[in-house]
C-alpha atoms as a PDB file:
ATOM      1  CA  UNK A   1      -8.022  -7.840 -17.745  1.00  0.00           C
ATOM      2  CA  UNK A   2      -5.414  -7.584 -14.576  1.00  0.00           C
ATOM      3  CA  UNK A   3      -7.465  -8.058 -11.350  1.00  0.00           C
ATOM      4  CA  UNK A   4      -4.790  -8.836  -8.352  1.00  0.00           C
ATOM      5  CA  UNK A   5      -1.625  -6.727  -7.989  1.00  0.00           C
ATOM      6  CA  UNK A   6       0.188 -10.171  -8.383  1.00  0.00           C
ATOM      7  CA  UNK A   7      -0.818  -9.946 -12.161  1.00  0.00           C
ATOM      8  CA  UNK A   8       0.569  -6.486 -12.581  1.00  0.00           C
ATOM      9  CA  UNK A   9       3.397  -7.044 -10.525  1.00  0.00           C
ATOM     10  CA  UNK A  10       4.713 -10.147 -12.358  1.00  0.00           C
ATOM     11  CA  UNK A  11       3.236  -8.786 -16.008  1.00  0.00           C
ATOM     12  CA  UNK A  12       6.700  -8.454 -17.952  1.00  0.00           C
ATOM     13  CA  UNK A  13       5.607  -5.604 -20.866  1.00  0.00           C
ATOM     14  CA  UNK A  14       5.978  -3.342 -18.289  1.00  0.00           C
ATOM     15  CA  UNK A  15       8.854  -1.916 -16.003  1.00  0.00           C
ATOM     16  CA  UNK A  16       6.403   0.845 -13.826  1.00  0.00           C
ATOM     17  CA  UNK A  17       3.488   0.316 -12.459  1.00  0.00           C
ATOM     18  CA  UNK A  18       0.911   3.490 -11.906  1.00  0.00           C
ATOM     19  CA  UNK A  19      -0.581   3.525  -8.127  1.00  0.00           C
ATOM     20  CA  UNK A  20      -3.811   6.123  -7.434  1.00  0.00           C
ATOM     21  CA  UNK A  21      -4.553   7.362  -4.132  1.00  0.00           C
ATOM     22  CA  UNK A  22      -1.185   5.936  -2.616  1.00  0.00           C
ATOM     23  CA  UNK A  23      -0.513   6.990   0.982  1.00  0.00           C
ATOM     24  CA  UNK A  24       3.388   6.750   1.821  1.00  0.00           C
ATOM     25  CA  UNK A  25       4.920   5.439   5.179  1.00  0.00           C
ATOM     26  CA  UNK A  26       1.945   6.465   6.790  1.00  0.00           C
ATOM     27  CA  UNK A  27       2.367  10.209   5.938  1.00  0.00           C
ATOM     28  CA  UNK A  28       2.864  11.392   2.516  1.00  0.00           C
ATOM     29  CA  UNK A  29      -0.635  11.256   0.148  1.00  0.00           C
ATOM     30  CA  UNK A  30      -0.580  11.524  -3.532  1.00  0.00           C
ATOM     31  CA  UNK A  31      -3.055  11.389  -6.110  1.00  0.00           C
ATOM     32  CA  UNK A  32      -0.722   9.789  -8.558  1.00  0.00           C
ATOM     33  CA  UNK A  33       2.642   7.529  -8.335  1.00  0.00           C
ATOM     34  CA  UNK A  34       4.906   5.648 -10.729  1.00  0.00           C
ATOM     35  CA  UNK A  35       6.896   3.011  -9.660  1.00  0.00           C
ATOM     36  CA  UNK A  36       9.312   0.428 -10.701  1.00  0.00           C
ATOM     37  CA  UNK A  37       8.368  -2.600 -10.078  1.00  0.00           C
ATOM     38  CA  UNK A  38      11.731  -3.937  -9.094  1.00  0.00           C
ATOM     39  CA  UNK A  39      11.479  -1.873  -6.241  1.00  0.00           C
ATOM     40  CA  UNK A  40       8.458  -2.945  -4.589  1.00  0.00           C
ATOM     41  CA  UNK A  41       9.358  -4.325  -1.260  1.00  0.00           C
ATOM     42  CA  UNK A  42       5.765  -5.020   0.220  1.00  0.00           C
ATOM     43  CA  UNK A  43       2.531  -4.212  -0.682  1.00  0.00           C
ATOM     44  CA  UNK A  44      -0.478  -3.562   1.779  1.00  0.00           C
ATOM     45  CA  UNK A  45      -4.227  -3.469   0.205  1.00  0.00           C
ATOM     46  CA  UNK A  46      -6.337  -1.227   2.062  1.00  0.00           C
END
């Protein structure tokens, strides 16, 4: 089982990872996004 976002992040089965309750550049809320991981640029834990 995948506990840190490092695992996911460097995991290679997958291309996206699935984010819940993601707030975007301090404005946008979703419920729900898909990303690929080769376009994470930072990552802040809240």
């Amino acid at each position: 089982m995948r506990n840190r976002i490092s695992d996911a992040i460097n995991e290679g089965v997958r291309l996206f990872i699935s984010l819940t309750d993601v707030v975007i550049d301090d404005k946008e809320r979703s419920g729900f996004v898909a990303i690929n991981k080769n376009l994470i640029e930072s990552v802040i834990q809240l």
